[in-house]
PDB file of N, CA and C in Angstrom:
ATOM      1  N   UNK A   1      13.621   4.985   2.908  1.00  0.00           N
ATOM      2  CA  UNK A   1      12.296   5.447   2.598  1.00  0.00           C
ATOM      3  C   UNK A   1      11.694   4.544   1.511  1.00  0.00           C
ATOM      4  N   UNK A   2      10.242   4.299   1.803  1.00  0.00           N
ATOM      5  CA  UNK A   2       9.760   3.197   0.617  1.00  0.00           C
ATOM      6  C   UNK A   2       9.377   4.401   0.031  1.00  0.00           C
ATOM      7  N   UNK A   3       8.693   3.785  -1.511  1.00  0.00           N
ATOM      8  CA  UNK A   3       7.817   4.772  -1.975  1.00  0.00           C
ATOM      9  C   UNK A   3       6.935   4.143  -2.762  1.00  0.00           C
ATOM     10  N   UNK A   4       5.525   5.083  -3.364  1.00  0.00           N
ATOM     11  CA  UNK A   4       4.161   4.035  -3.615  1.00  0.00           C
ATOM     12  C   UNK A   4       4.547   4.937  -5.077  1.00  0.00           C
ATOM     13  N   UNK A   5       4.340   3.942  -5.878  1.00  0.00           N
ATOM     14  CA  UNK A   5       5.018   4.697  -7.516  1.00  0.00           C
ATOM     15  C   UNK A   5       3.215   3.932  -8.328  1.00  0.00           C
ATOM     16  N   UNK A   6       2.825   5.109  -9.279  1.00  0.00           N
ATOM     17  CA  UNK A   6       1.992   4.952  -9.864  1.00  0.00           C
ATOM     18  C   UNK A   6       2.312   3.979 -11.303  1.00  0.00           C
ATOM     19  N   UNK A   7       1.903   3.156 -11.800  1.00  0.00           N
ATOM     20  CA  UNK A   7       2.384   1.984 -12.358  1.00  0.00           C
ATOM     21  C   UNK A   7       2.312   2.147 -13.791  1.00  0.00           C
ATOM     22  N   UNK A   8       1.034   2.976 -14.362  1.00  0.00           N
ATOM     23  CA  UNK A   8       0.933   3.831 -15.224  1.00  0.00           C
ATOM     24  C   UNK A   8       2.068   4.749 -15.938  1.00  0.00           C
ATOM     25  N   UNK A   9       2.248   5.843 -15.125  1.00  0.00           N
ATOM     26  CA  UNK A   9       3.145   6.981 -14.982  1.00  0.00           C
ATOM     27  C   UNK A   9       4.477   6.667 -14.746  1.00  0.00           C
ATOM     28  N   UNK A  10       4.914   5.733 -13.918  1.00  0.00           N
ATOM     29  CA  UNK A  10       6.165   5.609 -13.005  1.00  0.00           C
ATOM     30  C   UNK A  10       6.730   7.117 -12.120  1.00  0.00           C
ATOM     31  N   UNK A  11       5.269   7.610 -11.571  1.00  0.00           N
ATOM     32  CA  UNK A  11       5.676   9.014 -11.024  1.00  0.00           C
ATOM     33  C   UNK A  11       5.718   8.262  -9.357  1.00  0.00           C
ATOM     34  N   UNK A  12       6.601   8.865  -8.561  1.00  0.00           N
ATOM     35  CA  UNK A  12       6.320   8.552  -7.125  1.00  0.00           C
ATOM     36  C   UNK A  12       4.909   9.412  -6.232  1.00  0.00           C
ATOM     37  N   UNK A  13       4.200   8.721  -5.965  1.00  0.00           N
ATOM     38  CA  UNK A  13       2.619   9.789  -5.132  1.00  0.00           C
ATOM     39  C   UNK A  13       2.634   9.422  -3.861  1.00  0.00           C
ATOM     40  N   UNK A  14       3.422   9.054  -2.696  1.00  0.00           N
ATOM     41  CA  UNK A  14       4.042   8.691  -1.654  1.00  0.00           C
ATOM     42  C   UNK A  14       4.829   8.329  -1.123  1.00  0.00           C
ATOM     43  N   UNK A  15       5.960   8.845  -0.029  1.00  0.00           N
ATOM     44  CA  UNK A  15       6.740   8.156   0.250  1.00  0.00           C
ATOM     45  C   UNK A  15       6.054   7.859   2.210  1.00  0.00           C
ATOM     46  N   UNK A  16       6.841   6.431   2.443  1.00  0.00           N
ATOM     47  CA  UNK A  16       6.337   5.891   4.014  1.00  0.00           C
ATOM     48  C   UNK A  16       7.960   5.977   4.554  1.00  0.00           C
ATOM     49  N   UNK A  17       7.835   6.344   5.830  1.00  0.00           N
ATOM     50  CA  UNK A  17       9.055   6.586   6.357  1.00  0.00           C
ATOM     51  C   UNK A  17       8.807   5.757   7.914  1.00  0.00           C
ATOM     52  N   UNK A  18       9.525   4.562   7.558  1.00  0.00           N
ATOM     53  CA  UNK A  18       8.907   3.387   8.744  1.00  0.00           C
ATOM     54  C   UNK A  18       9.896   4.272   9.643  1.00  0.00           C
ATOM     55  N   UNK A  19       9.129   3.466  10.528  1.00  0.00           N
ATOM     56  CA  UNK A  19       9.236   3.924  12.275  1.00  0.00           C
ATOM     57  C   UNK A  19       9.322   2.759  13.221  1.00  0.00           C
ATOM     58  N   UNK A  20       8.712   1.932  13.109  1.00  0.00           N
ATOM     59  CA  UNK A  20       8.761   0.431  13.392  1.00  0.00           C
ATOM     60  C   UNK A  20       8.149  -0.699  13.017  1.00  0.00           C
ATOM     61  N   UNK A  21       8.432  -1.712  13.311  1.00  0.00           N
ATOM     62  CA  UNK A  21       8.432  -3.082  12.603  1.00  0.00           C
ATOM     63  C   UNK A  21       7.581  -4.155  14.033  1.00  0.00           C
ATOM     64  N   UNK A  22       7.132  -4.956  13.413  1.00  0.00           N
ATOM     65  CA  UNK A  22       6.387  -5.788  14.624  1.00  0.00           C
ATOM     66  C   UNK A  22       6.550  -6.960  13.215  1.00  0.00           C
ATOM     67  N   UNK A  23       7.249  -7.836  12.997  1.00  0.00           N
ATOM     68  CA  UNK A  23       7.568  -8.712  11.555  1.00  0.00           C
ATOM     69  C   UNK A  23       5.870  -9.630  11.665  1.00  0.00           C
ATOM     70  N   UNK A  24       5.239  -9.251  10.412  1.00  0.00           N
ATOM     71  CA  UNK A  24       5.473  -8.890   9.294  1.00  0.00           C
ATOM     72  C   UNK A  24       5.600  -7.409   8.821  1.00  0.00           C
ATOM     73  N   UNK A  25       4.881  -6.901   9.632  1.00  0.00           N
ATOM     74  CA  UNK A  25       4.291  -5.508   9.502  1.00  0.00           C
ATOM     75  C   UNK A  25       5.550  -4.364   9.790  1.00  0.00           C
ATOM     76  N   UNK A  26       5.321  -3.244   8.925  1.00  0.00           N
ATOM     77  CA  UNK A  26       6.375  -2.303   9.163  1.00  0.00           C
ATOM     78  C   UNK A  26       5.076  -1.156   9.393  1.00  0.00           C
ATOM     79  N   UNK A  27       5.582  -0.315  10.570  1.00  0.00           N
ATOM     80  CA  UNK A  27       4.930   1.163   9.708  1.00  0.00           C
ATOM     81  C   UNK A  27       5.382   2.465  10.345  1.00  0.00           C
ATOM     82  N   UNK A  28       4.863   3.492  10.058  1.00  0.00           N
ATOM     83  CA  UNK A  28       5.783   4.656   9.884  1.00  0.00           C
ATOM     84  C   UNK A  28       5.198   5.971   9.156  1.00  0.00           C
ATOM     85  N   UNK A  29       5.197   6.915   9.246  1.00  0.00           N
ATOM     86  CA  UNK A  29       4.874   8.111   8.704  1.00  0.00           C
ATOM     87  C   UNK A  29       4.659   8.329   6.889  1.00  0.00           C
ATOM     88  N   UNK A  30       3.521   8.113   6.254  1.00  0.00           N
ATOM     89  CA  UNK A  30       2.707   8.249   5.040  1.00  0.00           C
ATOM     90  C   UNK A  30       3.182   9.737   4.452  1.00  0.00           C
ATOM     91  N   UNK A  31       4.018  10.102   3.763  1.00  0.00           N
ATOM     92  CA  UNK A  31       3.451  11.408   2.836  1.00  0.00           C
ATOM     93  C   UNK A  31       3.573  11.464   1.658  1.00  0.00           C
ATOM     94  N   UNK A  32       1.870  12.106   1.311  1.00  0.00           N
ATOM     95  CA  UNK A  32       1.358  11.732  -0.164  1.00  0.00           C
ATOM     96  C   UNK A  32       2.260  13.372  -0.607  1.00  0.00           C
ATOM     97  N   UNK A  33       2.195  12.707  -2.356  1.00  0.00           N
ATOM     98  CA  UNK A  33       2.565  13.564  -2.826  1.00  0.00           C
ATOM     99  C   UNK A  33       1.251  14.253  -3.680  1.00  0.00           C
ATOM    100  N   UNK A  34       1.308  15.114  -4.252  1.00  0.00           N
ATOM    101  CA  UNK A  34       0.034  15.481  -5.344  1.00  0.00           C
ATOM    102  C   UNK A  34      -0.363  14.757  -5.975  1.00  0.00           C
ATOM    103  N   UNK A  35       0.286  13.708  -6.333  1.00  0.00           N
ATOM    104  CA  UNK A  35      -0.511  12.806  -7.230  1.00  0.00           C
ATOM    105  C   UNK A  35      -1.091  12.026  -6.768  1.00  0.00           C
ATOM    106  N   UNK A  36      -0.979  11.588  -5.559  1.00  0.00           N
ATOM    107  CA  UNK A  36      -1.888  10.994  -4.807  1.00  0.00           C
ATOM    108  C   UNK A  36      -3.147  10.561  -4.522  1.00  0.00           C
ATOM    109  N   UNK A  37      -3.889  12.303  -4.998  1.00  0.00           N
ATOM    110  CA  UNK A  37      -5.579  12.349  -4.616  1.00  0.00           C
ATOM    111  C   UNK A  37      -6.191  11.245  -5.280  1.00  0.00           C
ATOM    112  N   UNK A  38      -5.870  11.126  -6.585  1.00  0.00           N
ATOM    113  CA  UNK A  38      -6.766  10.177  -6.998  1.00  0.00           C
ATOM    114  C   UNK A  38      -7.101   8.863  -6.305  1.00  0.00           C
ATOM    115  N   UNK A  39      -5.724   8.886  -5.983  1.00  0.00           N
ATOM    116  CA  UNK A  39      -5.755   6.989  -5.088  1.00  0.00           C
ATOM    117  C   UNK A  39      -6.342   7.080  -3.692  1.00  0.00           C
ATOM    118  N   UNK A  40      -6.477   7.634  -3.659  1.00  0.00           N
ATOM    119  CA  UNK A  40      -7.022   8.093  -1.819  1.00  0.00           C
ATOM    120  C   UNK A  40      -8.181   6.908  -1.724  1.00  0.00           C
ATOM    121  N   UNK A  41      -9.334   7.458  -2.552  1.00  0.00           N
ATOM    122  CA  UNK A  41     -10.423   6.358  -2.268  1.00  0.00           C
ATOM    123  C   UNK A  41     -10.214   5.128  -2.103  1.00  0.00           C
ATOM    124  N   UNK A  42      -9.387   4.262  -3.215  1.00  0.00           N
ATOM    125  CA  UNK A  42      -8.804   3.034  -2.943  1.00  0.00           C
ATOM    126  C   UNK A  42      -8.545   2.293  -1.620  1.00  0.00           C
ATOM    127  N   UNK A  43      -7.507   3.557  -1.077  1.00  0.00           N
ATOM    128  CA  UNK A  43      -7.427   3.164   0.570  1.00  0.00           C
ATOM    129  C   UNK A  43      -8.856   2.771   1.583  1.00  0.00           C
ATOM    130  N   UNK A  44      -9.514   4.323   1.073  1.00  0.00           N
ATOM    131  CA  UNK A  44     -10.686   4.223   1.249  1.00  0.00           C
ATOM    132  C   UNK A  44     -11.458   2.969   2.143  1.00  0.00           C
ATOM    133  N   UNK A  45     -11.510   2.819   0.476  1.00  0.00           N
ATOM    134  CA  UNK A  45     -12.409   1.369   0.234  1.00  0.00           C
ATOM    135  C   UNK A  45     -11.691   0.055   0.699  1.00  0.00           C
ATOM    136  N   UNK A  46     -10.570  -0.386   0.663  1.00  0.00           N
ATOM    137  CA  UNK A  46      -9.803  -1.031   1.305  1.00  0.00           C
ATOM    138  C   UNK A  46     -10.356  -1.161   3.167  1.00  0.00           C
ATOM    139  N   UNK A  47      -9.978   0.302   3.903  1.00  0.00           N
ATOM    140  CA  UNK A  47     -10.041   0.394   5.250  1.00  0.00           C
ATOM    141  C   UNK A  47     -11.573   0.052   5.690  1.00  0.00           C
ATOM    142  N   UNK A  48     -12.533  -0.162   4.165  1.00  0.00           N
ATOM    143  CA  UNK A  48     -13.680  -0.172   5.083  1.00  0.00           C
ATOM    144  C   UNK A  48     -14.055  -1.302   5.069  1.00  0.00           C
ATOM    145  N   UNK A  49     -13.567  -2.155   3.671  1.00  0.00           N
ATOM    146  CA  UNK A  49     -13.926  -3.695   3.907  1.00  0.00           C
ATOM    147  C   UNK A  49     -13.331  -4.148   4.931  1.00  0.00           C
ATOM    148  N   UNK A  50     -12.187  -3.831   5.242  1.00  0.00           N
ATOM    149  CA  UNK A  50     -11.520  -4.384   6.708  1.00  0.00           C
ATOM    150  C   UNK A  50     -12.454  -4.413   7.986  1.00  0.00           C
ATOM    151  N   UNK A  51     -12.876  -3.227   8.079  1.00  0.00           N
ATOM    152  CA  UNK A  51     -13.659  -3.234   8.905  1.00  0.00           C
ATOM    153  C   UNK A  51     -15.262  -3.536   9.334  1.00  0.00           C
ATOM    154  N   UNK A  52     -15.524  -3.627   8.043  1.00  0.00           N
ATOM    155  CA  UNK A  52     -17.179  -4.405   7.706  1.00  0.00           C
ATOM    156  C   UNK A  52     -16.326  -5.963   8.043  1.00  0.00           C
ATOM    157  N   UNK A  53     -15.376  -6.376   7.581  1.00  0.00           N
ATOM    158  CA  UNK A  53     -14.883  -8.046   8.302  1.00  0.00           C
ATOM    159  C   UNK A  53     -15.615  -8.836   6.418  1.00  0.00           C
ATOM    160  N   UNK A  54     -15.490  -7.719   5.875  1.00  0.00           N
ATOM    161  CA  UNK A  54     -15.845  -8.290   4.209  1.00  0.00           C
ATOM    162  C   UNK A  54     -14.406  -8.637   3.684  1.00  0.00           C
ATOM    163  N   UNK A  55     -14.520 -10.432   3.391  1.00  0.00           N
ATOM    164  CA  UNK A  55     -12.631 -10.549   2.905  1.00  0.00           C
ATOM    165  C   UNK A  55     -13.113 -10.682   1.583  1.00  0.00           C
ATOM    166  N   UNK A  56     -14.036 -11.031   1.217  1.00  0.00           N
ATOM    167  CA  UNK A  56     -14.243 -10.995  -0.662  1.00  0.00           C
ATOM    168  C   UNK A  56     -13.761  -9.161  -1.156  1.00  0.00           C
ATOM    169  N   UNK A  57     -14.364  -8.532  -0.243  1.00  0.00           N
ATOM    170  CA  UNK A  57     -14.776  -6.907  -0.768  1.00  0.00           C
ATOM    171  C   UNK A  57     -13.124  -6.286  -0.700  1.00  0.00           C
ATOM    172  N   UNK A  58     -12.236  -6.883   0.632  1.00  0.00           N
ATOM    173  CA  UNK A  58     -11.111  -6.700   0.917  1.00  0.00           C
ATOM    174  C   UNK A  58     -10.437  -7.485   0.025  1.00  0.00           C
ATOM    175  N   UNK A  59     -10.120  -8.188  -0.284  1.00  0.00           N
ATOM    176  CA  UNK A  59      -9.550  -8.640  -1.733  1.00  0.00           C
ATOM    177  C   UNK A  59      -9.385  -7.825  -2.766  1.00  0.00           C
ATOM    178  N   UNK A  60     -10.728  -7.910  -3.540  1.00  0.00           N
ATOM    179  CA  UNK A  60     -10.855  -7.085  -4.266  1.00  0.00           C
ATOM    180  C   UNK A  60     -10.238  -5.352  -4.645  1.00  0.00           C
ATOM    181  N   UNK A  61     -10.637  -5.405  -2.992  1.00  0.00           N
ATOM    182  CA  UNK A  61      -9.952  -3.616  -3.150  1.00  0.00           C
ATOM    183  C   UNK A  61      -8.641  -3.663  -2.801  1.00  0.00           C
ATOM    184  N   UNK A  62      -7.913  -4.430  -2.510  1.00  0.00           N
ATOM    185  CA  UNK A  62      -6.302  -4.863  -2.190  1.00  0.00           C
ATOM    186  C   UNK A  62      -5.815  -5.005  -3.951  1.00  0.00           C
ATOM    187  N   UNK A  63      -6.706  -5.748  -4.643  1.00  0.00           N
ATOM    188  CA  UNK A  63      -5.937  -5.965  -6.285  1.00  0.00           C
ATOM    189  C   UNK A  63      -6.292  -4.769  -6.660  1.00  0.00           C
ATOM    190  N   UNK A  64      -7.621  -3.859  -6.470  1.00  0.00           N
ATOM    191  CA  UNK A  64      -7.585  -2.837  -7.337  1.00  0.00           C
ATOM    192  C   UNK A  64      -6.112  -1.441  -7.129  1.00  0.00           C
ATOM    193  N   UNK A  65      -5.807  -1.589  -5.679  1.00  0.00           N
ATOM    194  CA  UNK A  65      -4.826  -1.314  -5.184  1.00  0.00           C
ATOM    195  C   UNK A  65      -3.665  -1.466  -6.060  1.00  0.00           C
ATOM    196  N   UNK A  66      -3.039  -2.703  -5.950  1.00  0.00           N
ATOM    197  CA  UNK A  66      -2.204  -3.603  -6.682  1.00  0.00           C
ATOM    198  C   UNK A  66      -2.090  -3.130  -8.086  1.00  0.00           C
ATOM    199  N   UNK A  67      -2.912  -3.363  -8.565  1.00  0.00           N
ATOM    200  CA  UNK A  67      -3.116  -2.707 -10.172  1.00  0.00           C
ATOM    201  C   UNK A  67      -2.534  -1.632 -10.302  1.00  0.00           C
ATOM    202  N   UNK A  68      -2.828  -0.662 -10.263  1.00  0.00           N
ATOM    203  CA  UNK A  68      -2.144   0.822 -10.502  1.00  0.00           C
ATOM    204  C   UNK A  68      -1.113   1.348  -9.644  1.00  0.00           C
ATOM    205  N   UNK A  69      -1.112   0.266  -8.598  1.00  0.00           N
ATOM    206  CA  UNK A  69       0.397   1.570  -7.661  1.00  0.00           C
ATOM    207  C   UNK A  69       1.565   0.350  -7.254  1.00  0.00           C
ATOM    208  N   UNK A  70       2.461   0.339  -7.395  1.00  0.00           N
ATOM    209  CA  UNK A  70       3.507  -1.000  -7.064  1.00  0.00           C
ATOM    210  C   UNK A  70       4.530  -0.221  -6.157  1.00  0.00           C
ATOM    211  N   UNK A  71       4.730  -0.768  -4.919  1.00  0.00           N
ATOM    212  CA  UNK A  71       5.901  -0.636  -3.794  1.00  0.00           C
ATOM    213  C   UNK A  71       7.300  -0.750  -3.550  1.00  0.00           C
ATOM    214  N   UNK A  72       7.781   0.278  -3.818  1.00  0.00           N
ATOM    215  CA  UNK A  72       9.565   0.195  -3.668  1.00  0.00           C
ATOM    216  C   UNK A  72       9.889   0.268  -3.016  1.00  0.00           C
ATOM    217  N   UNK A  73      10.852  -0.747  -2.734  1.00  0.00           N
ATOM    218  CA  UNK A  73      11.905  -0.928  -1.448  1.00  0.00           C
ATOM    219  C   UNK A  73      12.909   0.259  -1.663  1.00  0.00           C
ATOM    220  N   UNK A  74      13.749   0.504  -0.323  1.00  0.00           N
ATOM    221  CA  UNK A  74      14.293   1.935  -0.130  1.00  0.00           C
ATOM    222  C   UNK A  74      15.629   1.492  -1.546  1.00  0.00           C
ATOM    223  N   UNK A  75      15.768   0.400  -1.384  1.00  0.00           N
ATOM    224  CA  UNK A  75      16.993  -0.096  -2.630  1.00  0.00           C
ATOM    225  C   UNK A  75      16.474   0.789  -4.319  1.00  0.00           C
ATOM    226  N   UNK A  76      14.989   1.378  -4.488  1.00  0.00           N
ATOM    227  CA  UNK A  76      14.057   1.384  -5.714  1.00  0.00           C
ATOM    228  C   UNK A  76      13.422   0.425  -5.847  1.00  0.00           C
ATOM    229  N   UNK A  77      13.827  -1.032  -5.630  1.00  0.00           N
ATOM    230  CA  UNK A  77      13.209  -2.156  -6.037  1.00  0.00           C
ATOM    231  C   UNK A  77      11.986  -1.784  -5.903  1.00  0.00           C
ATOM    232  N   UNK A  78      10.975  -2.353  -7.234  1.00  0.00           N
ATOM    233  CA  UNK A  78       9.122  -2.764  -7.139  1.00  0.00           C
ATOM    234  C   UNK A  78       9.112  -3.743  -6.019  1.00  0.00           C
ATOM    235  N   UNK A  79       8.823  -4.886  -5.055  1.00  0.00           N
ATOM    236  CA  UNK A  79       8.208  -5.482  -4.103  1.00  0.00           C
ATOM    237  C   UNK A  79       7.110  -6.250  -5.219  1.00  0.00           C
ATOM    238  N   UNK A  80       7.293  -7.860  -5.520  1.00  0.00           N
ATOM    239  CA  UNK A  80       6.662  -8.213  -6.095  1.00  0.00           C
ATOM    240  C   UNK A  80       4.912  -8.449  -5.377  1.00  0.00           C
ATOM    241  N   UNK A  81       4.395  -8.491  -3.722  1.00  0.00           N
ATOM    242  CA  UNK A  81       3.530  -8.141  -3.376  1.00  0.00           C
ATOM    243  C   UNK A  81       3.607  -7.444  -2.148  1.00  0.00           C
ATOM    244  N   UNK A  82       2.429  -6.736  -2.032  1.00  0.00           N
ATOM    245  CA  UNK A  82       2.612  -6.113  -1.077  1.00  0.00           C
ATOM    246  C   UNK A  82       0.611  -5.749  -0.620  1.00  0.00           C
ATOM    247  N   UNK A  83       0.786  -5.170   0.878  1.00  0.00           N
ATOM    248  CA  UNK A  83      -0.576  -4.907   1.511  1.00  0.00           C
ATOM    249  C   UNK A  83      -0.236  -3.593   2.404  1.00  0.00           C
ATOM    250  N   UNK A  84      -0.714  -2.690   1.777  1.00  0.00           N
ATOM    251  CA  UNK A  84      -0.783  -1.276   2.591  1.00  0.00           C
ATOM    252  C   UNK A  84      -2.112  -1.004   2.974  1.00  0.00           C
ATOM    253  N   UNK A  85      -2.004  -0.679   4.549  1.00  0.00           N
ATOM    254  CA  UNK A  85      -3.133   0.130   4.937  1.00  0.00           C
ATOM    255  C   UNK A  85      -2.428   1.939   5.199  1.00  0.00           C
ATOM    256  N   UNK A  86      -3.726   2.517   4.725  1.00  0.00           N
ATOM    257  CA  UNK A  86      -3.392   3.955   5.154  1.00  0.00           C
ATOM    258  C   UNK A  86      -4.217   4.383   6.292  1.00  0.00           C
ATOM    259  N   UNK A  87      -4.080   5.404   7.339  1.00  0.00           N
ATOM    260  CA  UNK A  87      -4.765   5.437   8.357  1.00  0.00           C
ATOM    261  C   UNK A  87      -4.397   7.098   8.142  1.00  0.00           C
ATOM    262  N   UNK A  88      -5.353   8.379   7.886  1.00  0.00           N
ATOM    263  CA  UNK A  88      -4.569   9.751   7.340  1.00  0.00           C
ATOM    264  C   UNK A  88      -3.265   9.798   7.131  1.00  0.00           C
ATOM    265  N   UNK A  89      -2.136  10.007   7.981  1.00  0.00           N
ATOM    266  CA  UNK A  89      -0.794  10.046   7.787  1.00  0.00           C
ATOM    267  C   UNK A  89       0.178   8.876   8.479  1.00  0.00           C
ATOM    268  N   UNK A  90      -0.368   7.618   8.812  1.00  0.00           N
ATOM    269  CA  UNK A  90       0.166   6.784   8.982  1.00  0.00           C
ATOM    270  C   UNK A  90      -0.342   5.499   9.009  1.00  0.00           C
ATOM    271  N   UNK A  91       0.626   5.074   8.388  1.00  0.00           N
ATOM    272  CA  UNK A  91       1.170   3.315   7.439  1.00  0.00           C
ATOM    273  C   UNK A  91       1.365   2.235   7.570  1.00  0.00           C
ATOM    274  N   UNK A  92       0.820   1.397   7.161  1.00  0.00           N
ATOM    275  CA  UNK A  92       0.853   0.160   8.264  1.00  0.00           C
ATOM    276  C   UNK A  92       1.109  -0.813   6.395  1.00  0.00           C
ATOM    277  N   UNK A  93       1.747  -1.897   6.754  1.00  0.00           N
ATOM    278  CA  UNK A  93       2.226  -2.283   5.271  1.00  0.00           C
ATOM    279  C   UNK A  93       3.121  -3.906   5.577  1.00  0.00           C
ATOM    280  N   UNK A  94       2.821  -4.551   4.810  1.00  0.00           N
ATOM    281  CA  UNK A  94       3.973  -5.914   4.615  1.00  0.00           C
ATOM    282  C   UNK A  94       4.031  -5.977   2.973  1.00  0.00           C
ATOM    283  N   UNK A  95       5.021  -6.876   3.209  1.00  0.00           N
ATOM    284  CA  UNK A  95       5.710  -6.767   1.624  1.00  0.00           C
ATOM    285  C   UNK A  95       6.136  -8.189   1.346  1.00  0.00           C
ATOM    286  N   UNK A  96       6.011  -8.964   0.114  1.00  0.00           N
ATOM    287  CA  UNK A  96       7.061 -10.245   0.528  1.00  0.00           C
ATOM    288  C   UNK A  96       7.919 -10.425  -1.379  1.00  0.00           C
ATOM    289  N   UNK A  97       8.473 -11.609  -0.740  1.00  0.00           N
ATOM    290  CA  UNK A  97       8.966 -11.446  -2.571  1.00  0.00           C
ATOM    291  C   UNK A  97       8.625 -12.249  -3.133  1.00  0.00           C
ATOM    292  N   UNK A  98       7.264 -13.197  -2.921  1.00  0.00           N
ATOM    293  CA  UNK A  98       6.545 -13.675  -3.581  1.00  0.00           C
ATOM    294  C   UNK A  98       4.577 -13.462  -3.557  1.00  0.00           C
ATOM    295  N   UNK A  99       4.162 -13.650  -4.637  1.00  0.00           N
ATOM    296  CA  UNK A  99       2.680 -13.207  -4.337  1.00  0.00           C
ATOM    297  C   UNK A  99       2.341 -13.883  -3.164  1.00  0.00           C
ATOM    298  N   UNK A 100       1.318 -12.977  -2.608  1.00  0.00           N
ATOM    299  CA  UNK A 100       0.638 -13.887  -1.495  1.00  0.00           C
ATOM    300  C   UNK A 100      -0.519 -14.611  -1.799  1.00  0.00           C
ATOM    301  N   UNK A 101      -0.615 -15.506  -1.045  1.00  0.00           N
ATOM    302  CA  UNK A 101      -1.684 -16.510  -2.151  1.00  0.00           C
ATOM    303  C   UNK A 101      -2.964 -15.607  -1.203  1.00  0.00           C
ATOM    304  N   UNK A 102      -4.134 -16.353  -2.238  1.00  0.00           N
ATOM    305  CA  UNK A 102      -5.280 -15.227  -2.655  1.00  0.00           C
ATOM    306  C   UNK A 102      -5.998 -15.754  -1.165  1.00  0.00           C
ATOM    307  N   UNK A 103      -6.763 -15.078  -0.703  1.00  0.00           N
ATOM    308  CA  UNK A 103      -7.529 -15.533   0.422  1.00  0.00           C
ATOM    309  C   UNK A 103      -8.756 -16.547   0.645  1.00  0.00           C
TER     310      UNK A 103
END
């Protein structure tokens, strides 16, 4: 199980429970925990620059992402970068162990 840990806090506010893999991409069943709500919009805003085809706006909302929530591998490990999409309860996500260069 990964989990989305608030970076602030070090509280866990999701765990993703992959289901399958297509390399790069893993994804799998999303469940937020309560602490969650706040970050919701983030995704939000993320899923919509994707889909407006805005990569400045998608950037942006990928670091604001980045900033406050960091990705653990099922080991605990943080994931030095990573790209989650949320879709209601399921996850779509790559991870690598170096930053990804900027777009």
């Amino acid at each position: 199980m990964w989990r989305l840990v608030d970076r602030a806090e070090g509280t866990t506010v999701g765990e993703i429970h992959v289901e399958d893999s297509d390399f790069p991409w893993l994804t799998g069943r999303f469940e937020p925990r309560p602490a969650f709500g706040p970050f919701r919009s983030l995704f939000d805003a993320l899923s919509d620059r994707l889909e407006a085809e805005d990569w400045d706006g998608f950037e942006l909302a990928h670091r604001r992402i980045d900033a406050v929530l960091a990705l653990h591998r099922p080991d605990r490990a943080a994931v030095p970068d990573y790209l989650l999409r949320l879709d209601g309860d399921e996850a779509a996500f790559r991870w690598a162990d170096a930053p990804f260069p900027a777009l």
